[in-house]
N, C-alpha and C. Protein backbone atom coordinates (compact mmCIF):
# COMPACT_ATOMS: atom_id res chain seq x y z
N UNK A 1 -9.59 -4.05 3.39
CA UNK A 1 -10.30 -3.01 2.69
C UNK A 1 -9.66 -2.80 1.32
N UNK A 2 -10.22 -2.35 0.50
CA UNK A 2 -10.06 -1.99 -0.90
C UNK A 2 -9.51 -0.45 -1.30
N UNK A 3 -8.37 -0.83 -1.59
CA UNK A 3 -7.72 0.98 -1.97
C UNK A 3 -7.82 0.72 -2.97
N UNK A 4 -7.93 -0.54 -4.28
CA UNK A 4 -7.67 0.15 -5.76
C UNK A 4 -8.83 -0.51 -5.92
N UNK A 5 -10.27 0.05 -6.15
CA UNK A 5 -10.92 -0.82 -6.95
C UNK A 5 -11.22 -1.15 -8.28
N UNK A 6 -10.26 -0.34 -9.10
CA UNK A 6 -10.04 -0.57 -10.42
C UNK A 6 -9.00 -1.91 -10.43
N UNK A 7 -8.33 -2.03 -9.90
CA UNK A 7 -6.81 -3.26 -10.03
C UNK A 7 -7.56 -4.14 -8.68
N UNK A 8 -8.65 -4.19 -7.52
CA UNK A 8 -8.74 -5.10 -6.72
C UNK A 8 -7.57 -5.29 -5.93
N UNK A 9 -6.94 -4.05 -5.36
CA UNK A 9 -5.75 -4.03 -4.54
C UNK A 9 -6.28 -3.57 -3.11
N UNK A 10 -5.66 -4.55 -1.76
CA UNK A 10 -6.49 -4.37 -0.84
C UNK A 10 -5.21 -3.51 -0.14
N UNK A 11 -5.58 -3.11 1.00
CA UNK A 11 -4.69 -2.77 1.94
C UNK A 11 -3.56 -4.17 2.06
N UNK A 12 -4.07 -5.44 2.43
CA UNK A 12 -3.19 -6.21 3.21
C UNK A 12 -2.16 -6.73 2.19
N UNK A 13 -2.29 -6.56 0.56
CA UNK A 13 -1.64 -6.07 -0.14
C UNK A 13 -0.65 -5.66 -0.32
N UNK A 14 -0.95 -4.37 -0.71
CA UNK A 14 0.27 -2.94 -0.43
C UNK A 14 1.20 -3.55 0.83
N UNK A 15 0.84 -3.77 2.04
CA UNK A 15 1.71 -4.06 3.08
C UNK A 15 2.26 -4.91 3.10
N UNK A 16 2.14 -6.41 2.50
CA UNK A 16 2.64 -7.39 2.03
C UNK A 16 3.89 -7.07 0.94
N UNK A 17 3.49 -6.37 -0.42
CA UNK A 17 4.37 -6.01 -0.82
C UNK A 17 5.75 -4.92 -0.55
N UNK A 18 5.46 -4.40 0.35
CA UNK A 18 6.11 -3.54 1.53
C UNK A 18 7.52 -4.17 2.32
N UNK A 19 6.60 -5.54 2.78
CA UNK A 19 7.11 -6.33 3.68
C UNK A 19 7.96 -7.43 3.19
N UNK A 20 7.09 -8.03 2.16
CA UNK A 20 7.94 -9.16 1.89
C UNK A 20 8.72 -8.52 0.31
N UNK A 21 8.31 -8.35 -0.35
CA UNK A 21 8.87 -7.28 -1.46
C UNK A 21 9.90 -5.90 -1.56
N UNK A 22 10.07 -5.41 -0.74
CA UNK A 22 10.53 -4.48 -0.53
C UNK A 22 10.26 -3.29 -0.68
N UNK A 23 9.37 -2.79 -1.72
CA UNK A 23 8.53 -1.75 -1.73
C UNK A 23 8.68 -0.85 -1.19
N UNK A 24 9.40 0.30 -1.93
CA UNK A 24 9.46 1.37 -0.49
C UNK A 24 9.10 2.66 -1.37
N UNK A 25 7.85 2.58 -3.02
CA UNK A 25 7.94 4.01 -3.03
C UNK A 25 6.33 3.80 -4.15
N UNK A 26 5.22 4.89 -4.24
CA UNK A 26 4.26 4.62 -4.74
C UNK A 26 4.37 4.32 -6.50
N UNK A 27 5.43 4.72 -6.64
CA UNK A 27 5.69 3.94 -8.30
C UNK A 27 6.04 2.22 -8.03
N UNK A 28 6.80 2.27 -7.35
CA UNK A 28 7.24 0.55 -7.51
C UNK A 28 5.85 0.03 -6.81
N UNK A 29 5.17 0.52 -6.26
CA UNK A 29 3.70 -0.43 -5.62
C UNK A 29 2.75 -0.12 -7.12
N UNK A 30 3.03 1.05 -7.71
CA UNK A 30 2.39 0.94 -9.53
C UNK A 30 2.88 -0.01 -10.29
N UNK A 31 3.82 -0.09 -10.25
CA UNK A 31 4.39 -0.95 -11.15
C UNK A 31 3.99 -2.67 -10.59
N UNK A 32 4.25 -3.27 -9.34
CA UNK A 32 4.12 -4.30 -9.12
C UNK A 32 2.49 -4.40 -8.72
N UNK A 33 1.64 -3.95 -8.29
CA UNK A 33 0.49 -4.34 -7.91
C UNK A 33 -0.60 -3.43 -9.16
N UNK A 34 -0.24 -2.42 -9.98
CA UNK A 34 -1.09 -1.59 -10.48
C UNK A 34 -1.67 -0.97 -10.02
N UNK A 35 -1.67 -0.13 -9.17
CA UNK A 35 -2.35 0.30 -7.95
C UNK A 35 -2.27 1.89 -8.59
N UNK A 36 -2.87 3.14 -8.75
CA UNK A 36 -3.47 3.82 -9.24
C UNK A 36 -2.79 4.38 -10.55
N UNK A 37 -3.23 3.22 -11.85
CA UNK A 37 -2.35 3.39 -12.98
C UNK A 37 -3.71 3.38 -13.94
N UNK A 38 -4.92 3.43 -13.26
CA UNK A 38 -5.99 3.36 -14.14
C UNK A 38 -6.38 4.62 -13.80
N UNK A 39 -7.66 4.55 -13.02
CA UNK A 39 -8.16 6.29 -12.64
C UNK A 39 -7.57 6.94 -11.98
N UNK A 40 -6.77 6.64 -11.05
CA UNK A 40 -6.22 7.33 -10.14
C UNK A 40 -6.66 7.77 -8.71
N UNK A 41 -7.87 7.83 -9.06
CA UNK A 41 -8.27 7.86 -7.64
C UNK A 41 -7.90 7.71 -6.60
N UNK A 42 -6.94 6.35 -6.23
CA UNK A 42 -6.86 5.23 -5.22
C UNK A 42 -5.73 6.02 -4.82
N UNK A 43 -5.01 6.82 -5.38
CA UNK A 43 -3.64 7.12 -5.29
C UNK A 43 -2.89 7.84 -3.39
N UNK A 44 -4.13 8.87 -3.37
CA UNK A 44 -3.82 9.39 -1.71
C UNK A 44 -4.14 8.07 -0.51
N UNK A 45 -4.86 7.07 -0.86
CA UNK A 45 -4.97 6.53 0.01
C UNK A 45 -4.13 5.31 0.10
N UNK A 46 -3.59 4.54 -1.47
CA UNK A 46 -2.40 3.86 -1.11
C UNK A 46 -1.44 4.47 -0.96
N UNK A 47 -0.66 6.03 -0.90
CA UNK A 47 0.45 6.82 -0.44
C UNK A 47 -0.02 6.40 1.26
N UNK A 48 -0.91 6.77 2.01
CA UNK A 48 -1.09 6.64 3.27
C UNK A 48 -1.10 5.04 3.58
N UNK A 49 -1.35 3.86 2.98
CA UNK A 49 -1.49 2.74 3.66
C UNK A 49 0.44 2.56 3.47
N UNK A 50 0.91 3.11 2.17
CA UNK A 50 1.91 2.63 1.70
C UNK A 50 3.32 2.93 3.19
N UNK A 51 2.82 4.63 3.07
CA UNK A 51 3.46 5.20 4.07
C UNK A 51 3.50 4.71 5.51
N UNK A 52 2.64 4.14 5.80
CA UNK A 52 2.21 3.59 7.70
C UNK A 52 2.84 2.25 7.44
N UNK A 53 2.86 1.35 6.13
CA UNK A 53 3.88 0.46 5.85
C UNK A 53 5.04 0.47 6.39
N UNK A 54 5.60 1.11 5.72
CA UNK A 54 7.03 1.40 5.62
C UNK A 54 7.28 1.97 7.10
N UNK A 55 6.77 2.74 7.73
CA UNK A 55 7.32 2.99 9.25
C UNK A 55 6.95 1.95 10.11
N UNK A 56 6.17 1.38 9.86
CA UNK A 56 6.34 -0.14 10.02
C UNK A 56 7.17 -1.10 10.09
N UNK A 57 7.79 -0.88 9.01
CA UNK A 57 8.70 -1.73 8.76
C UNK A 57 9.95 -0.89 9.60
N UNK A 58 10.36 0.58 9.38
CA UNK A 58 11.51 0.83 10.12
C UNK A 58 11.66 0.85 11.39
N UNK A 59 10.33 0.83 12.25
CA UNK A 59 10.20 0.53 13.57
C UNK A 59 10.64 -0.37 13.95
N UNK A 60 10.65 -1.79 12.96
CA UNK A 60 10.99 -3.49 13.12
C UNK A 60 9.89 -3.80 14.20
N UNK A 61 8.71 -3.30 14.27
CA UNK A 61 7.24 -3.94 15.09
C UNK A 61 6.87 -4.58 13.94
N UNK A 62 7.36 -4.57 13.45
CA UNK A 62 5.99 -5.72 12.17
C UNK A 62 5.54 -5.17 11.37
N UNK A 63 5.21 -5.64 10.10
CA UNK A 63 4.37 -4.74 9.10
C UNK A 63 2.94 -4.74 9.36
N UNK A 64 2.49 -3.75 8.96
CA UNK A 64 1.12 -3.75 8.63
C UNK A 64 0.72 -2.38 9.47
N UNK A 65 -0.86 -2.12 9.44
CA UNK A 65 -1.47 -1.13 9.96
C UNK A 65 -2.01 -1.42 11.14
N UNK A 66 -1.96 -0.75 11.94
CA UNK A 66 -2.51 -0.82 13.35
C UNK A 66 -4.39 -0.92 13.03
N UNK A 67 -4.75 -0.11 12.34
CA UNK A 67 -5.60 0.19 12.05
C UNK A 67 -5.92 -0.12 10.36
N UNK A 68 -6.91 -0.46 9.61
CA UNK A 68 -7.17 -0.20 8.56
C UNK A 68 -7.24 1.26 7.99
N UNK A 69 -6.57 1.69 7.19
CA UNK A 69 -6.84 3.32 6.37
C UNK A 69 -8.46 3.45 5.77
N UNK A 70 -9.32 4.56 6.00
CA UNK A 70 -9.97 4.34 5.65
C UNK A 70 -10.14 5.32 4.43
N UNK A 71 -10.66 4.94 3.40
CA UNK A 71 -10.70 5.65 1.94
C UNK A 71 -11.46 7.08 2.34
C-alpha cells in the first residue's frame, strides 16, 4: 500500500528501511525515503507503519506488519 503518494513510498518500504537500514525515527525515514517532506499528509500514517516497524524489529519476530496500515 501507498503511504506517500507524493514521493511513491509504500509501506514495504518504510519497513525495509527499518530493517535493513536502521531507521528508527520519522525524520531519518524523511530524510532517506522523502516520505512526508512534500504535503505532509502521509505523515500519521508512516509514524504508524514506521512505529509497528520498529516493535518489530525489537520483538526479533521479523520486520514488517502483520497487517497492512490502512491510510
Amino acid at each position: 500500500m501507498y503511504v506517500c503518494v507524493c514521493k511513491g513510498v509504500t509501506c514495504g518500504e518504510i519497513r525495509s528501511a527499518v530493517c535493513e537500514q536502521g531507521v528508527g525515527s520519522l525524520r531519518e525515514l524523511s530524510r532517506q525515503l522523502g516520505v512526508a517532506t512534500q504535503c505532509g499528509r502521509c505523515a500519521p500514517c508512516a509514524r504508524r507503519v514506521l512505529d509497528d516497524a520498529l516493535g518489530q524489529r525489537e520483538n526479533a519476530s521479523g520486520c514488517g506488519l502483520a497487517a497492512d496500515v490502512a491510510a
